[in-house]
C-alpha atoms as a PDB file:
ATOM      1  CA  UNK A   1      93.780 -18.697 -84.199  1.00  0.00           C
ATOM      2  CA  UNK A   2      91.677 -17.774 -81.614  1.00  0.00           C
ATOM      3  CA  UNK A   3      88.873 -19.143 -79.527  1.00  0.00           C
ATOM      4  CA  UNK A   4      86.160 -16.892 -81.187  1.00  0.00           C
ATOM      5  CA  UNK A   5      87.452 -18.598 -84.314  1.00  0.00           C
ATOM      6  CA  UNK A   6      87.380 -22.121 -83.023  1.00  0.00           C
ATOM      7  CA  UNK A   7      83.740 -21.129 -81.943  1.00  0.00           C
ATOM      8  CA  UNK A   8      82.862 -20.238 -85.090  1.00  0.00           C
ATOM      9  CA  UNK A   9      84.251 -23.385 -86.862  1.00  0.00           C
ATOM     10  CA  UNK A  10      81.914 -25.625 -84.514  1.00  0.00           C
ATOM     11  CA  UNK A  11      79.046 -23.422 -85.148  1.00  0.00           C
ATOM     12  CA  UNK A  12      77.901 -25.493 -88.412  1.00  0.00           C
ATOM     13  CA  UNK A  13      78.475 -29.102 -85.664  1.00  0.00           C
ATOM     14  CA  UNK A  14      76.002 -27.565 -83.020  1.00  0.00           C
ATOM     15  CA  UNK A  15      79.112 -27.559 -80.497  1.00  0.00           C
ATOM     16  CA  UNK A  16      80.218 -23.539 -79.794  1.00  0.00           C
ATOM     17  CA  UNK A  17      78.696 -23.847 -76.848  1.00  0.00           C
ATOM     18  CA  UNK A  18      80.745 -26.888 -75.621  1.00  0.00           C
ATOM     19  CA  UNK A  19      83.690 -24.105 -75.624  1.00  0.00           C
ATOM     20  CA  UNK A  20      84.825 -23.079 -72.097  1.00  0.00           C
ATOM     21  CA  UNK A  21      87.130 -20.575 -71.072  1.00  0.00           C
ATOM     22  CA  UNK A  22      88.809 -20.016 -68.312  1.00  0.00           C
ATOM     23  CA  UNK A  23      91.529 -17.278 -66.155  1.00  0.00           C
ATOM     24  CA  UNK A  24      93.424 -19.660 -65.649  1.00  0.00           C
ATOM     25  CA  UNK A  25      96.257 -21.902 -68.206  1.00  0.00           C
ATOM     26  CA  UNK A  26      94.907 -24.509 -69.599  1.00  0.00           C
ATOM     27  CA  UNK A  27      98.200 -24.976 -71.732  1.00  0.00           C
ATOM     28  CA  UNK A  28      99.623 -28.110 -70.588  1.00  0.00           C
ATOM     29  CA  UNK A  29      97.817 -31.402 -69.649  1.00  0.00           C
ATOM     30  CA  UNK A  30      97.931 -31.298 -65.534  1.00  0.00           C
ATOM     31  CA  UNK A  31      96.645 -27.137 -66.079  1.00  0.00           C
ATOM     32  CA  UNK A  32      93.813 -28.210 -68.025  1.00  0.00           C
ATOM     33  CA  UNK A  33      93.143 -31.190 -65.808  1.00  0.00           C
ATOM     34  CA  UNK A  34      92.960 -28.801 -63.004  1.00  0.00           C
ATOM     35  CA  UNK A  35      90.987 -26.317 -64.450  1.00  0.00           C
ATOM     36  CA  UNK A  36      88.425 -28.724 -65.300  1.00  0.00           C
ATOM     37  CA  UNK A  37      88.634 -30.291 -62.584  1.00  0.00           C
ATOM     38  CA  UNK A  38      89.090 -34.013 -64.011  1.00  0.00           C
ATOM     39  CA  UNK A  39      91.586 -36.739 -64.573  1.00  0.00           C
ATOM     40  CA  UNK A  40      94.441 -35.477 -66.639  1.00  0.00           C
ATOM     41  CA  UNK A  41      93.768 -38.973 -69.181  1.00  0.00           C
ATOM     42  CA  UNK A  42      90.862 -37.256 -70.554  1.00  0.00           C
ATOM     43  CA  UNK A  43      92.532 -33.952 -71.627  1.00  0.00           C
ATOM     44  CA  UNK A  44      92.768 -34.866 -75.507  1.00  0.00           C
ATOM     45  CA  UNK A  45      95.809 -33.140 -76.208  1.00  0.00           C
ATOM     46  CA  UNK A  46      97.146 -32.409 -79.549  1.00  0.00           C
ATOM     47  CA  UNK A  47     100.380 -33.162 -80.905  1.00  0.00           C
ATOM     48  CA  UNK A  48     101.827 -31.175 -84.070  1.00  0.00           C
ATOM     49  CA  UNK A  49     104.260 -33.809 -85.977  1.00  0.00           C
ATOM     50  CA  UNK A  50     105.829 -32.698 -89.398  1.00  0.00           C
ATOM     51  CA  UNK A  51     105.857 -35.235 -91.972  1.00  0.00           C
ATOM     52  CA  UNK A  52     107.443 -35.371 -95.871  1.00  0.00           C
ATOM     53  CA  UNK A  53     103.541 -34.669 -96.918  1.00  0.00           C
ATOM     54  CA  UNK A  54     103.307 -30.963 -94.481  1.00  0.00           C
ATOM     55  CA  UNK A  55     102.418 -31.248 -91.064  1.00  0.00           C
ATOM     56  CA  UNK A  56      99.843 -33.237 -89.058  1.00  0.00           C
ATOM     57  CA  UNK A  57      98.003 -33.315 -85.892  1.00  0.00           C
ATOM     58  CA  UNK A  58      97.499 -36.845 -83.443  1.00  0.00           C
ATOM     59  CA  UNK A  59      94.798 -36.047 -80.828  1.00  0.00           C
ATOM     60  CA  UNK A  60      95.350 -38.590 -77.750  1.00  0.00           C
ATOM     61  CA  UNK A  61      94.265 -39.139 -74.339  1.00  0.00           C
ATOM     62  CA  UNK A  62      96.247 -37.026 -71.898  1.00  0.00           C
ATOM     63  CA  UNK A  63      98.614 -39.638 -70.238  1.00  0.00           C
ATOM     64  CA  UNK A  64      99.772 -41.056 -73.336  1.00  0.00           C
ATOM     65  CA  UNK A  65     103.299 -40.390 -75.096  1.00  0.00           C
ATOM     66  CA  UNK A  66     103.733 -41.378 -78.555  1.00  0.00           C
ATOM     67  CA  UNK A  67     105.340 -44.845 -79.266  1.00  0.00           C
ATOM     68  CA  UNK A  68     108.547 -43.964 -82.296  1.00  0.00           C
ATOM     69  CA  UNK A  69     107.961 -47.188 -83.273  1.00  0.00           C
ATOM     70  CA  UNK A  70     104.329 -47.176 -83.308  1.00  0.00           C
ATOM     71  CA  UNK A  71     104.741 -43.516 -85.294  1.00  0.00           C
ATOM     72  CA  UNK A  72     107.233 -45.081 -87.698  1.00  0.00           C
ATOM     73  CA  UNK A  73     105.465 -47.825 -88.657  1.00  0.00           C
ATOM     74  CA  UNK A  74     102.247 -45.821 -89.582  1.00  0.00           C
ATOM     75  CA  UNK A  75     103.642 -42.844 -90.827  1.00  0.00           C
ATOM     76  CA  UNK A  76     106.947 -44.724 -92.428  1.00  0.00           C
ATOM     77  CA  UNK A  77     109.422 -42.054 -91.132  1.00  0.00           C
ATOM     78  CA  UNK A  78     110.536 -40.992 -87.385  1.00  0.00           C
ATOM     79  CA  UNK A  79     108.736 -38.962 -85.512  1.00  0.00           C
ATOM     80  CA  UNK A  80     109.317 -35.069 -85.410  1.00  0.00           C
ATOM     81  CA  UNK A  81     107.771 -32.810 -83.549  1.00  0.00           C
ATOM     82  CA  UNK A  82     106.901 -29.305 -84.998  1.00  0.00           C
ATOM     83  CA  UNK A  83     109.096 -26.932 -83.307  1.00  0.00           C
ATOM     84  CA  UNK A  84     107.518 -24.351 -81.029  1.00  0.00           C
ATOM     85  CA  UNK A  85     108.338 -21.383 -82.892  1.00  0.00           C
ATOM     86  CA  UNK A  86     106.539 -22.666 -85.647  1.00  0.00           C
ATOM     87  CA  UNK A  87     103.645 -24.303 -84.410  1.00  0.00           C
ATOM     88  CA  UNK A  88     101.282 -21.618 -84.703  1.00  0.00           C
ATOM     89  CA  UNK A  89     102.277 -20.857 -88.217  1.00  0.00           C
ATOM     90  CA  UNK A  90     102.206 -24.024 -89.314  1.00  0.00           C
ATOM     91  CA  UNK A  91      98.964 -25.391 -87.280  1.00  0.00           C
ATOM     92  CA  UNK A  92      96.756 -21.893 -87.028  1.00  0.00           C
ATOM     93  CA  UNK A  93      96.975 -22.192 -82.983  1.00  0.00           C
ATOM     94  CA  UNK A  94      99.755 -21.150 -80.344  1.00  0.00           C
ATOM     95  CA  UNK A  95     101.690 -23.740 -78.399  1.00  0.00           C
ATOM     96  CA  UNK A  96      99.099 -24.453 -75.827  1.00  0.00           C
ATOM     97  CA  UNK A  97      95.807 -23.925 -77.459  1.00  0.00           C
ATOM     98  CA  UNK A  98      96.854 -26.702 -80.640  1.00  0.00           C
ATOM     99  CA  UNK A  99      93.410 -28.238 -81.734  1.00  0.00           C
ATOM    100  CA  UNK A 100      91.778 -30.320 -84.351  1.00  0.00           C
ATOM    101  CA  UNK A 101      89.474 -27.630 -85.492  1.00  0.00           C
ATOM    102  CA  UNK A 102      90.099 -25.025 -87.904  1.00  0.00           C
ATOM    103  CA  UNK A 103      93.433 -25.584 -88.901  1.00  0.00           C
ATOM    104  CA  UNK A 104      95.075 -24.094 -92.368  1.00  0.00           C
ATOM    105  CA  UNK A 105      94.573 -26.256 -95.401  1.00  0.00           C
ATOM    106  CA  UNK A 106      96.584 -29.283 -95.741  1.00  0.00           C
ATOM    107  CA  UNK A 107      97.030 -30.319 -92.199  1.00  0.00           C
ATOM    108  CA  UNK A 108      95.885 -33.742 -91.416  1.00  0.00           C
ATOM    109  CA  UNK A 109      94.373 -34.993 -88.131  1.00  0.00           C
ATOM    110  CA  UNK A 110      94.726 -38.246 -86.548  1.00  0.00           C
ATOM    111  CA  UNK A 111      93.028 -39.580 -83.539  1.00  0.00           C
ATOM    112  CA  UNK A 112      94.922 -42.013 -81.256  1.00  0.00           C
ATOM    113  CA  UNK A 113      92.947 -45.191 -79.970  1.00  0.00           C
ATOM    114  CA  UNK A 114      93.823 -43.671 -76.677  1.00  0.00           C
ATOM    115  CA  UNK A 115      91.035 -42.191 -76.545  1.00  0.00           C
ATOM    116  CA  UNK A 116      88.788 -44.856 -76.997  1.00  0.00           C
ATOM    117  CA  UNK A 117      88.893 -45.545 -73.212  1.00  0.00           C
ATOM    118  CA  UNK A 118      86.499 -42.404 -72.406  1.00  0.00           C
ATOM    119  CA  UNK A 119      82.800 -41.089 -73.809  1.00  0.00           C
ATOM    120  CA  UNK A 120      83.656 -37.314 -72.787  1.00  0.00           C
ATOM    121  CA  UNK A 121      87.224 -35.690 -73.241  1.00  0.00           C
ATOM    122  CA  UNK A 122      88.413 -32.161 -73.752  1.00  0.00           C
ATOM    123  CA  UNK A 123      90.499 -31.140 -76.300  1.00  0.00           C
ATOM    124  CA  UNK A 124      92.010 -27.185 -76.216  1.00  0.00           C
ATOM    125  CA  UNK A 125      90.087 -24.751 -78.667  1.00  0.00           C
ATOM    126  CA  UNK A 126      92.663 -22.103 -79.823  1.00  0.00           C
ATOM    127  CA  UNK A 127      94.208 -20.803 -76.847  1.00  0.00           C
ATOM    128  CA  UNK A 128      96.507 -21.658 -73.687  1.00  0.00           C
ATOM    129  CA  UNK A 129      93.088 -20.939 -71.332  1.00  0.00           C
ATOM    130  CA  UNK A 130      90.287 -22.602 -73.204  1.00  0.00           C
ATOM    131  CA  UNK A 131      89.087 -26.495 -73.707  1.00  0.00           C
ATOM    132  CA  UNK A 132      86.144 -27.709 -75.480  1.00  0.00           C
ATOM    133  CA  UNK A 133      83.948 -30.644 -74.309  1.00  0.00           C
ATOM    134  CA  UNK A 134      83.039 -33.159 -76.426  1.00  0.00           C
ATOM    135  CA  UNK A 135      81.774 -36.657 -76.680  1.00  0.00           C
ATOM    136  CA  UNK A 136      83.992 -39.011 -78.675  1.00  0.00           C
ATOM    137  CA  UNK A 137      81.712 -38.937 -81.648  1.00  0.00           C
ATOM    138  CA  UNK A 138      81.438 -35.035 -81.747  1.00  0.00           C
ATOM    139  CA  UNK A 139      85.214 -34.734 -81.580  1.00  0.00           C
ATOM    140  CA  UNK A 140      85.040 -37.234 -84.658  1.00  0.00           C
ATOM    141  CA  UNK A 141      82.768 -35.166 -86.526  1.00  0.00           C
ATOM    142  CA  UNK A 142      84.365 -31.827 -85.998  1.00  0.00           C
ATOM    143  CA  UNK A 143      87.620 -32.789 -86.455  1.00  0.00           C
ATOM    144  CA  UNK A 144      87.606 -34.307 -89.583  1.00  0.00           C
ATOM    145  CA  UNK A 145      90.436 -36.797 -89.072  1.00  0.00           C
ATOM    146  CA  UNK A 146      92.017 -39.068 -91.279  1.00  0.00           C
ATOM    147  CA  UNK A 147      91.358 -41.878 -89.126  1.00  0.00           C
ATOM    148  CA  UNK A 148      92.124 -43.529 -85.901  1.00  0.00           C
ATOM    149  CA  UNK A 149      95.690 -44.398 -85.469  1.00  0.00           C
ATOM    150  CA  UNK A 150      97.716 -46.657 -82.740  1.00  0.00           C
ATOM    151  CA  UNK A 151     100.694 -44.422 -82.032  1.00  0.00           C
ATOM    152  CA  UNK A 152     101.175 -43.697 -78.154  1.00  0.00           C
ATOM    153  CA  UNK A 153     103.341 -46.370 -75.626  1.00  0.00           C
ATOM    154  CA  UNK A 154      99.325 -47.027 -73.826  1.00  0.00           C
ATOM    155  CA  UNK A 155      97.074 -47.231 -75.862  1.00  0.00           C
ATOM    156  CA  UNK A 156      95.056 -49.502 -73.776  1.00  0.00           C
ATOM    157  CA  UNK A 157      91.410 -49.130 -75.017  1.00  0.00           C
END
């Protein structure tokens, strides 16, 4: 998926314009943090697990790992991350650019309590060198989640 599409899915939200671009990566946590120029904690990366039900997405604040136990106990089976060969298939969006918006039927967002901490964070839109800036509520409503989990090792609110 690209960023024109991830654009296009926040059109209906009022938020395409909340999409930045940039020249530079934005593919990991400490590039984006960089290239926005803000604490890396508020980059709300997305994680692609794979679960008996298909695959699903946990959105958390940027310094957080997932907890197993935390995982196991919500989801009732370990942890397993999508592998990066199939990530884009499976989640509409390259290793990099994973995101809570547009994503193929079936897939299931969570949002971590991580992120609870912040008003403002920055999730990617659809590409290694893009990020999208939202207020906690906005990401709620565009991403459509399932709910808010409590899955990282933090999770300090």
């Amino acid at each position: 998926m690209s960023v024109k599409t991830v654009k296009e899915y926040l059109r209906p939200f009022g938020l395409e314009q909340k999409v930045i671009e940039f020249s530079v990566s934005s593919a990991t946590v400490a590039e984006a943090a960089l290239a926005l120029d803000c604490e890396p904690a508020r980059i709300a990366k997305t994680m692609s697990f794979l679960t008996r039900e298909g695959p699903i997405l946990i959105v958390a604040a940027g310094d957080e790992k997932i907890d197993n136990h935390k995982y196991k106990e919500q989801f009732h089976e370990k942890a397993r991350m999508i592998p990066s060969s199939e990530v884009e298939t499976l989640t509409g969006h390259p290793p990099g650019g994973v995101c809570p918006f547009g994503n193929p039927p079936g897939v299931k967002v969570y949002l971590d309590i991580s992120l609870k901490r912040f008003t403002l964070v920055y999730p990617a839109a659809g590409s290694g060198q893009s990020a999208v800036k939202l207020e906690i509520p906005e990401l709620e409503k565009a991403a459509h989640p399932e709910g808010w989990v409590d899955v990282c090792k933090g999770a300090a609110c």
